[in-house]
PDB file of N, CA and C in Angstrom:
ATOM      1  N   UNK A   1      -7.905  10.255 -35.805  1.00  0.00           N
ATOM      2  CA  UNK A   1      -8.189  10.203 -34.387  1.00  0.00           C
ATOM      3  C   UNK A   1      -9.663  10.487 -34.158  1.00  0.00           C
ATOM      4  N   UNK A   2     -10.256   9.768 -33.335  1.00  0.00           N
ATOM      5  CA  UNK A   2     -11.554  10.083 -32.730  1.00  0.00           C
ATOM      6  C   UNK A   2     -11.453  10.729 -31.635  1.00  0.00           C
ATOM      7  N   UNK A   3     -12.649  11.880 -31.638  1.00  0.00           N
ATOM      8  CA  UNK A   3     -13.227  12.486 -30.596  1.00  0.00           C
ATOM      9  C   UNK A   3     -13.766  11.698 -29.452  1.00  0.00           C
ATOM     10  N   UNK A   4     -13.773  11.936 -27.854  1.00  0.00           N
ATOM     11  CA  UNK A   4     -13.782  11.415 -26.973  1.00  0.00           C
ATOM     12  C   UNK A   4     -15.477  11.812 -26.540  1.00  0.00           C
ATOM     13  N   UNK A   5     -16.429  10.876 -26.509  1.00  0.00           N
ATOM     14  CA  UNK A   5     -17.522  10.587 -26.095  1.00  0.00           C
ATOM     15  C   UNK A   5     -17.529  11.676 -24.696  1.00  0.00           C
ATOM     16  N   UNK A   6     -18.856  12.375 -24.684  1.00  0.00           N
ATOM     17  CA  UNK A   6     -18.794  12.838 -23.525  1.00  0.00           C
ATOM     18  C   UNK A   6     -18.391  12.183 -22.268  1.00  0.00           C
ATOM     19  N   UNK A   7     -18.777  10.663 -22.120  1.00  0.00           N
ATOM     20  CA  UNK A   7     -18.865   9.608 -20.763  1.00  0.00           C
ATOM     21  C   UNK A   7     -16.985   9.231 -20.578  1.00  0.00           C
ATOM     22  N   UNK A   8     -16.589   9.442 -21.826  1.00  0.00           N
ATOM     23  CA  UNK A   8     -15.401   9.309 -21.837  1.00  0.00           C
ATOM     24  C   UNK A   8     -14.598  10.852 -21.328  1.00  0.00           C
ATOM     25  N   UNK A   9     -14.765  11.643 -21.518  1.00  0.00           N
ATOM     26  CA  UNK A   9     -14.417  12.766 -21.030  1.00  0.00           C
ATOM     27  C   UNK A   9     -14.856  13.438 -19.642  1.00  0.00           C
ATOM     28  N   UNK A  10     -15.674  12.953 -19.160  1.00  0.00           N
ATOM     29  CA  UNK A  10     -16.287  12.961 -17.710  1.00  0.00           C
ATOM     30  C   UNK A  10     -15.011  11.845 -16.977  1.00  0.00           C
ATOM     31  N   UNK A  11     -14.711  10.918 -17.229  1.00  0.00           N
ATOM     32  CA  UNK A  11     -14.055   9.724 -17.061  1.00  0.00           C
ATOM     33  C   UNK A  11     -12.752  10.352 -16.439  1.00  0.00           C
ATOM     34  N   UNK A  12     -11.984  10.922 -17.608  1.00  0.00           N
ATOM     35  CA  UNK A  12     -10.645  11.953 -17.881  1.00  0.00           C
ATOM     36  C   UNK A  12     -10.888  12.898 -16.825  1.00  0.00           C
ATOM     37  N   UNK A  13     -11.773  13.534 -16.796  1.00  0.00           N
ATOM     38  CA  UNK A  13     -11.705  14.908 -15.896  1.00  0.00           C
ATOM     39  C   UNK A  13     -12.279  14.531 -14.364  1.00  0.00           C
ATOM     40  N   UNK A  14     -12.337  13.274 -14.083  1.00  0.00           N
ATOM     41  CA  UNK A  14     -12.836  13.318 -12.946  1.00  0.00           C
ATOM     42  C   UNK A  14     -11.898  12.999 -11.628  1.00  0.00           C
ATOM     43  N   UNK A  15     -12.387  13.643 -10.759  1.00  0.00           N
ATOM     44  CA  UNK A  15     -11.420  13.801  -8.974  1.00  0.00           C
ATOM     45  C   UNK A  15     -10.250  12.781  -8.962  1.00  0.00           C
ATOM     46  N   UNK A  16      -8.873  13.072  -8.562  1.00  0.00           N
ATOM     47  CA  UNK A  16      -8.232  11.641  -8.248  1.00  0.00           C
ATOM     48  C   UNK A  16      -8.292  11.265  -6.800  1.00  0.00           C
ATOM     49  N   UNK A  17      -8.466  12.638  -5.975  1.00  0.00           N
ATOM     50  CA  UNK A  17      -7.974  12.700  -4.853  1.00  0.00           C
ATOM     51  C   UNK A  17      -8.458  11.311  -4.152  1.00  0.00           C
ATOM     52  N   UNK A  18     -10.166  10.781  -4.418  1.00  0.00           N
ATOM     53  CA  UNK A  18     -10.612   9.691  -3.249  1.00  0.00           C
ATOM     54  C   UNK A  18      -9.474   8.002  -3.711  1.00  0.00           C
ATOM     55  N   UNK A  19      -8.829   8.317  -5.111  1.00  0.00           N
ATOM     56  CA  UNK A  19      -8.057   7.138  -5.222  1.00  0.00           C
ATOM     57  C   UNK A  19      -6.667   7.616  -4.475  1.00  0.00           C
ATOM     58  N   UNK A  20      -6.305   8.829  -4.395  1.00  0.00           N
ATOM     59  CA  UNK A  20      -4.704   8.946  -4.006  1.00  0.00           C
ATOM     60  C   UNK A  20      -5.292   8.794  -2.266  1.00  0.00           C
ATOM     61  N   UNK A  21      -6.402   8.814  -1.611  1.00  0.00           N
ATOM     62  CA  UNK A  21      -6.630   8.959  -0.456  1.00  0.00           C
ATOM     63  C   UNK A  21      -6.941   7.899  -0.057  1.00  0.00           C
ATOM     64  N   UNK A  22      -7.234   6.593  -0.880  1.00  0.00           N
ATOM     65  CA  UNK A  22      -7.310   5.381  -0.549  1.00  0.00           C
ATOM     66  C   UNK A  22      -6.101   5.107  -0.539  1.00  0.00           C
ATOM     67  N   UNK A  23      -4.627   5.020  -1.319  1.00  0.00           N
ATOM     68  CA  UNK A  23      -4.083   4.365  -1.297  1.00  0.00           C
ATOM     69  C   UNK A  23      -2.971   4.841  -0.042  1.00  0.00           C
ATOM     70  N   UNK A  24      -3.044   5.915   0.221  1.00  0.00           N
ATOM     71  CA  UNK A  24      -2.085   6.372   1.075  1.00  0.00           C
ATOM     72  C   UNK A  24      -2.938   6.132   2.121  1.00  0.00           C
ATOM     73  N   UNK A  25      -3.999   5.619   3.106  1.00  0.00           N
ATOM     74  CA  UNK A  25      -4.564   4.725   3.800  1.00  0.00           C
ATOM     75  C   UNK A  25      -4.329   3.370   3.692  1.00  0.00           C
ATOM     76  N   UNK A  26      -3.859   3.220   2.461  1.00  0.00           N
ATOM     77  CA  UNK A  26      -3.896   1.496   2.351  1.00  0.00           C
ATOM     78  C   UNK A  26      -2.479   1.291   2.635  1.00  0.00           C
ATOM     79  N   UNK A  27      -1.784   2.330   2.676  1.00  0.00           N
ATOM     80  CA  UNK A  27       0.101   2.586   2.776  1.00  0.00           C
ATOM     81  C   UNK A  27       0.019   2.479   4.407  1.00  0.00           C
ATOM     82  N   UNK A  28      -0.517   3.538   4.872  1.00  0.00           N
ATOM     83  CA  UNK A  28      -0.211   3.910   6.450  1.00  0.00           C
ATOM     84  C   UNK A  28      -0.794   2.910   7.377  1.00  0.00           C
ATOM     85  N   UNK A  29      -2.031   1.821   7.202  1.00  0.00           N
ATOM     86  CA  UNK A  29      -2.316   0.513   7.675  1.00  0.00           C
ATOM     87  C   UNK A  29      -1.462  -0.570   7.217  1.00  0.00           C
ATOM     88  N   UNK A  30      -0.946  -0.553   5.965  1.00  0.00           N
ATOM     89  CA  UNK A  30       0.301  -1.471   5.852  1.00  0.00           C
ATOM     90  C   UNK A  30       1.233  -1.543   7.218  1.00  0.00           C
ATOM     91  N   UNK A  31       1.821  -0.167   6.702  1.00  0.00           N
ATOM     92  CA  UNK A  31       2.918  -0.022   7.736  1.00  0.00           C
ATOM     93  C   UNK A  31       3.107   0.190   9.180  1.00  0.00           C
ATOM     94  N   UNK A  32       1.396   0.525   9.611  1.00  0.00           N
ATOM     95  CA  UNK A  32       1.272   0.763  10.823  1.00  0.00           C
ATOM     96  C   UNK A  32       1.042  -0.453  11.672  1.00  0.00           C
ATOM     97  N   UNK A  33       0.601  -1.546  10.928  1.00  0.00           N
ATOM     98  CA  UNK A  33       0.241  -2.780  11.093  1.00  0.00           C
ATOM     99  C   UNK A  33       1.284  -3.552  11.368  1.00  0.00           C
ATOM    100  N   UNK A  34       2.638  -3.024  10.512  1.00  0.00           N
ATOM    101  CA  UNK A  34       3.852  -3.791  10.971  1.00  0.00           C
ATOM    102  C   UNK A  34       4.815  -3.164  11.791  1.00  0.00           C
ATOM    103  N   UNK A  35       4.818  -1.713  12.246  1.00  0.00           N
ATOM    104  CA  UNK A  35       4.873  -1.221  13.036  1.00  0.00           C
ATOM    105  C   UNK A  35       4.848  -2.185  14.150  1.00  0.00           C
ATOM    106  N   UNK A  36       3.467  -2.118  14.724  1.00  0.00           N
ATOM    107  CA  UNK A  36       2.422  -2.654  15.816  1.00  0.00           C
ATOM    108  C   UNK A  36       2.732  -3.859  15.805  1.00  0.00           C
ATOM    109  N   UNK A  37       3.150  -4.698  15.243  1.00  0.00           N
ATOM    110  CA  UNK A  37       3.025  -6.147  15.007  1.00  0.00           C
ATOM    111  C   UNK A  37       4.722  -5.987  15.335  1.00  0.00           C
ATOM    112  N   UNK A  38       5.587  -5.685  15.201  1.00  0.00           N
ATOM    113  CA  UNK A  38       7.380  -5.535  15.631  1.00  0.00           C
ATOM    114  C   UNK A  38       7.574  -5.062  16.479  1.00  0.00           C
ATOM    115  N   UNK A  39       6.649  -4.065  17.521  1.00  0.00           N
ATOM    116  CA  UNK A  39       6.458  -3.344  18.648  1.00  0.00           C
ATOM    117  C   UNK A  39       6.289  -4.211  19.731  1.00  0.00           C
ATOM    118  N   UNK A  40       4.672  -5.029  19.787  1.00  0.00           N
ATOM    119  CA  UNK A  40       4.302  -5.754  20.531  1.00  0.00           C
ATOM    120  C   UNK A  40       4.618  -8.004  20.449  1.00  0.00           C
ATOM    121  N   UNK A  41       5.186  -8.113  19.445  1.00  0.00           N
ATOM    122  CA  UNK A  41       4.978  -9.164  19.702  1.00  0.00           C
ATOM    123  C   UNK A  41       6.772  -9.806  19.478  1.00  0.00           C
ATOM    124  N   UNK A  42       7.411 -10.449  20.876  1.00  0.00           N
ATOM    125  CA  UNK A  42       8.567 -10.239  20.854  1.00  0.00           C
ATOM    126  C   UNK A  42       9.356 -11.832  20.026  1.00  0.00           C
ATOM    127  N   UNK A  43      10.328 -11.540  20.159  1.00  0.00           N
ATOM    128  CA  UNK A  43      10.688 -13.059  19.166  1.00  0.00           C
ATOM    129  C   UNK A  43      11.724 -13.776  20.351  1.00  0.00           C
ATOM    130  N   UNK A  44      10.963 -15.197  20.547  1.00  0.00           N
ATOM    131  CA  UNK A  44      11.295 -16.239  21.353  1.00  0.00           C
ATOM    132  C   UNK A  44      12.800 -16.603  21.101  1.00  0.00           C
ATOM    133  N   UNK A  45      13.048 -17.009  19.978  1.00  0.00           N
ATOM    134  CA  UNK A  45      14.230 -17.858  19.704  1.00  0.00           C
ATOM    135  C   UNK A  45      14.513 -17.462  18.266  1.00  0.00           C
ATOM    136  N   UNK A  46      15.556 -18.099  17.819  1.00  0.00           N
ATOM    137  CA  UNK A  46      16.535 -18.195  16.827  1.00  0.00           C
ATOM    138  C   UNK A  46      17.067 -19.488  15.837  1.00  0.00           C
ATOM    139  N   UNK A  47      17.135 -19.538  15.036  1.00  0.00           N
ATOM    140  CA  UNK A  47      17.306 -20.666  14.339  1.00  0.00           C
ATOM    141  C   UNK A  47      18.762 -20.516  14.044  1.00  0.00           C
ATOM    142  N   UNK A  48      19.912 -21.699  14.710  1.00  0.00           N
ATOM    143  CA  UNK A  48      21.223 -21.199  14.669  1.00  0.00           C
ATOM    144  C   UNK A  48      21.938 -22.403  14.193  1.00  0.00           C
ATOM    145  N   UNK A  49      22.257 -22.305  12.462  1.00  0.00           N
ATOM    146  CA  UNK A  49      23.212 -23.432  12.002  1.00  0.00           C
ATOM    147  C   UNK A  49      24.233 -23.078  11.591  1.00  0.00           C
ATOM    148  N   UNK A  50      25.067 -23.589  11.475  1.00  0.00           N
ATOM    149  CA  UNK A  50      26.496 -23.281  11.219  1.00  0.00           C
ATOM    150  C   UNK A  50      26.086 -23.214   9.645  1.00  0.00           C
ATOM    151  N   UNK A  51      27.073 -22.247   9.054  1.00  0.00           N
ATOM    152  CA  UNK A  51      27.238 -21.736   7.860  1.00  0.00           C
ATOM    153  C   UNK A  51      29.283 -20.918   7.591  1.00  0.00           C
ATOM    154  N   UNK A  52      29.150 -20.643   5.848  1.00  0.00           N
ATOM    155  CA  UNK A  52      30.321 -20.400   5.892  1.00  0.00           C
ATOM    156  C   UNK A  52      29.723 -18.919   4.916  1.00  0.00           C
ATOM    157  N   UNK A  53      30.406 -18.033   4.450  1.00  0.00           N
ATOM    158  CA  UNK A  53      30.140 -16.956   3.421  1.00  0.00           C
ATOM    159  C   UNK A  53      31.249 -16.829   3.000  1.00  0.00           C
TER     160      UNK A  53
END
């Protein structure tokens, strides 16, 4: 096994938080987006064919 390069060990030890804080922003505009978008915009009609199950 090789020893881990300092740049490589800076790499390992560094912050996660600004990636876990992007993605749980990138979660809550997902969902807030479809939220907002099922809230305000209402549905006209229906597409109605006969079927059996």
């Amino acid at each position: 096994m090789s020893a881990l390069t300092p740049e490589e060990q800076k790499v390992l030890d560094s912050n996660p938080r600004p990636i876990i804080v992007a993605g749980l922003t990138l979660i809550v505009v997902f969902f807030g987006g479809l939220l907002a978008w099922s809230a305000f915009l209402p549905i006209h009609g229906a597409v109605v064919a006969p079927g059996t199950v």
